[in-house]
Structures are given as structure tokens and as C-alpha cells.
Protein backbone atom coordinates (compact mmCIF):
# COMPACT_ATOMS: atom_id res chain seq x y z
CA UNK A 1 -4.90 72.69 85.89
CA UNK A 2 -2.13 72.63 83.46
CA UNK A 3 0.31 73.07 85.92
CA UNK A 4 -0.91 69.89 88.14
CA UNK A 5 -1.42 68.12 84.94
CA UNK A 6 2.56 68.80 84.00
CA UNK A 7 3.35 67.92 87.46
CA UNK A 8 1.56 64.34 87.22
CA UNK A 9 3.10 63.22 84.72
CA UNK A 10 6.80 62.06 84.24
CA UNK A 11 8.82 64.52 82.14
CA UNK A 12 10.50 63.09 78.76
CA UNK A 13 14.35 63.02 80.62
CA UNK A 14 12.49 60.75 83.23
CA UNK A 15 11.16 58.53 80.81
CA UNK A 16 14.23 58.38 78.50
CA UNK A 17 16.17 57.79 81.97
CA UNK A 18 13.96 55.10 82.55
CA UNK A 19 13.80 53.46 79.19
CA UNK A 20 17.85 53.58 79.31
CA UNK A 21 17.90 51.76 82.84
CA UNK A 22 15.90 49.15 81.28
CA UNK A 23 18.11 48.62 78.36
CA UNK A 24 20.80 48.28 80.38
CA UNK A 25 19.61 45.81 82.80
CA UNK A 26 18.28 44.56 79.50
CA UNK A 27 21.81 43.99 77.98
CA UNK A 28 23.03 42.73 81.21
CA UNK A 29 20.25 40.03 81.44
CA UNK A 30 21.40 38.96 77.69
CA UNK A 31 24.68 39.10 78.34
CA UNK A 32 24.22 36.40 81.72
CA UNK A 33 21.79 34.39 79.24
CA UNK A 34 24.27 34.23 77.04
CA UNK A 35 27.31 32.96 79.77
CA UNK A 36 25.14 30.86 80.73
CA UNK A 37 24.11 28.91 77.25
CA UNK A 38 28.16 29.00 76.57
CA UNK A 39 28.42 26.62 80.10
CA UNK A 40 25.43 24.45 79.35
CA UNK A 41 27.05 24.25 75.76
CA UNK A 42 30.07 23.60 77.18
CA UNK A 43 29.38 21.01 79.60
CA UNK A 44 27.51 19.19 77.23
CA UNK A 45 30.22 19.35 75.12
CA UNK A 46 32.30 17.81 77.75
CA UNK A 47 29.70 15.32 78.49
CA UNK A 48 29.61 14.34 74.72
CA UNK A 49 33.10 13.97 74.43
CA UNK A 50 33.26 11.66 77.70
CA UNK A 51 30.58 9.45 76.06
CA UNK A 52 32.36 9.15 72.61
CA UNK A 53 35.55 8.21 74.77
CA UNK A 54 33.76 5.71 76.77
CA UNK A 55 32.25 4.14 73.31
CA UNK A 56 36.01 4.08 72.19
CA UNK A 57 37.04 2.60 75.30
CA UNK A 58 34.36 -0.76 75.00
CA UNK A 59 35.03 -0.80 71.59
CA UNK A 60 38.96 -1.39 72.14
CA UNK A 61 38.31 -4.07 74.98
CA UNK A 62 36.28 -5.80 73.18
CA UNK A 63 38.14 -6.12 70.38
CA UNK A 64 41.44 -7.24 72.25
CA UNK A 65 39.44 -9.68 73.80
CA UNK A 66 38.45 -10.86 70.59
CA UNK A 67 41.78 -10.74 69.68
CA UNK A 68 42.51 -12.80 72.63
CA UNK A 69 40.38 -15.37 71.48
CA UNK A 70 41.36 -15.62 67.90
CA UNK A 71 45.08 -16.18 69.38
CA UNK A 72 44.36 -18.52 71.97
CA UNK A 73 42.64 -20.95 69.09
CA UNK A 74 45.56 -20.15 66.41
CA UNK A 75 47.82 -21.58 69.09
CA UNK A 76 45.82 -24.42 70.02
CA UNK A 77 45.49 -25.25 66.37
CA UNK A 78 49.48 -25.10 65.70
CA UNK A 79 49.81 -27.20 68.64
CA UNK A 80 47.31 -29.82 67.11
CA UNK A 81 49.63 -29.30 63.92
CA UNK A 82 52.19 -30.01 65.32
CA UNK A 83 51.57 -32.66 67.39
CA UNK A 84 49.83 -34.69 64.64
CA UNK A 85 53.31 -34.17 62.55
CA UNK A 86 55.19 -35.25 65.54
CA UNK A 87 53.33 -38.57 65.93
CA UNK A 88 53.23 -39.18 62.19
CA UNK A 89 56.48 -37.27 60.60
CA UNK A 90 56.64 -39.69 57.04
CA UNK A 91 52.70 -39.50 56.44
CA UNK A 92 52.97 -35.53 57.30
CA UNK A 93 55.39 -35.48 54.76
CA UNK A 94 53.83 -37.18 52.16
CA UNK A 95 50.95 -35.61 52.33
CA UNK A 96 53.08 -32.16 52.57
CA UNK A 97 54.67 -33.49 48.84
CA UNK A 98 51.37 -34.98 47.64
CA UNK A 99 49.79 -30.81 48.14
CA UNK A 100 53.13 -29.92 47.02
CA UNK A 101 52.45 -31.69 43.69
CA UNK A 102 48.71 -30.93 43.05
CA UNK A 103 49.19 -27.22 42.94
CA UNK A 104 52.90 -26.92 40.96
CA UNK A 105 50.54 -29.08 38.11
CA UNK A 106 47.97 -26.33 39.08
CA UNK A 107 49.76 -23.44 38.37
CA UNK A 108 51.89 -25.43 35.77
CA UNK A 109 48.53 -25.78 33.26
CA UNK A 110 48.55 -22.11 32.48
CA UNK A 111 52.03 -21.65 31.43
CA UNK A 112 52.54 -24.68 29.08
CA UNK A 113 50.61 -22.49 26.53
């Protein structure tokens, strides 16, 4: 009986052989996890990056546009200028001197002292 008893069961080589064939496919199943957490990691690395580029992207068109804007109504209002002076050239200027005036006594009252 001892005999069919040692038979039965799997002799220690067959079960280290075993337990190394499963540490192997072991490592190999890690080692595909980890390939594929670096791609997922990647990609949404990528992804990330495309977004923040995108952000950047709105962000700069809207600001020219607003820069767009703010020139368009700096011309219009140097046109305005300028065509107010045009149709009234001495009371431009007199206002110009009257300005003029105002802030040299301004700046004048601090350095009398």
C-alpha cells in the first residue's frame, strides 16, 4: 500500500516543476499587465495633452478676437477724434491749450515749495 500510495501522489520535482511553470506564466502575465498600464498611461497622456492644447487653442482665438474688437473701436474713436478736430481746428486747439494749462499749474503747485 505504500507503494500505490507513493505512486498517487505527485513527487516533490513534479510539484516544484509545477509551482515554477506557474511563476513563470505568473511573471509573464505581470509583465503584459504592466505593457499594458504603460499604453493606457500613455494614451491618456496623449489624450491629456491634446485637451490642454485644444484649451490653449480657444483661449488664443478668443483673445485675438477680443483683440480685434478693442482695435476696431480704438480706430473708430481716433477717427471720431479726428474728425471732430477737422471740423473745428481753433476750438480743438483751445481746448488742447486750455488742458495744456490746467495740468502745467497742476504739477506746477508742488514744486513752488
Amino acid at each position: 500500500m505504500t507503494e500505490d500510495t507513493q505512486q498517487d501522489k505527485p513527487s516533490l520535482e513534479d510539484e516544484l516543476a509545477t509551482i515554477k511553470g506557474d511563476v513563470a506564466r505568473l511573471r509573464d502575465d505581470i509583465a503584459s499587465l504592466a505593457d499594458a498600464l504603460k499604453q493606457v498611461a500613455g494614451n491618456y497622456n496623449d489624450s491629456a495633452k491634446d485637451r490642454a492644447r485644444e484649451k490653449v487653442a480657444q483661449a488664443k482665438a478668443q483673445v485675438d478676437e477680443q483683440i480685434d474688437r478693442v482695435m476696431a473701436g480704438g480706430r473708430d474713436a481716433m477717427e471720431g477724434v479726428e474728425s471732430r478736430i477737422s471740423e473745428r481746428p481753433i476750438a480743438s486747439l483751445l481746448t488742447a491749450a486750455t488742458f495744456g494749462f490746467i495740468l502745467a499749474k497742476l504739477l506746477d503747485i508742488g514744486g513752488r515749495r
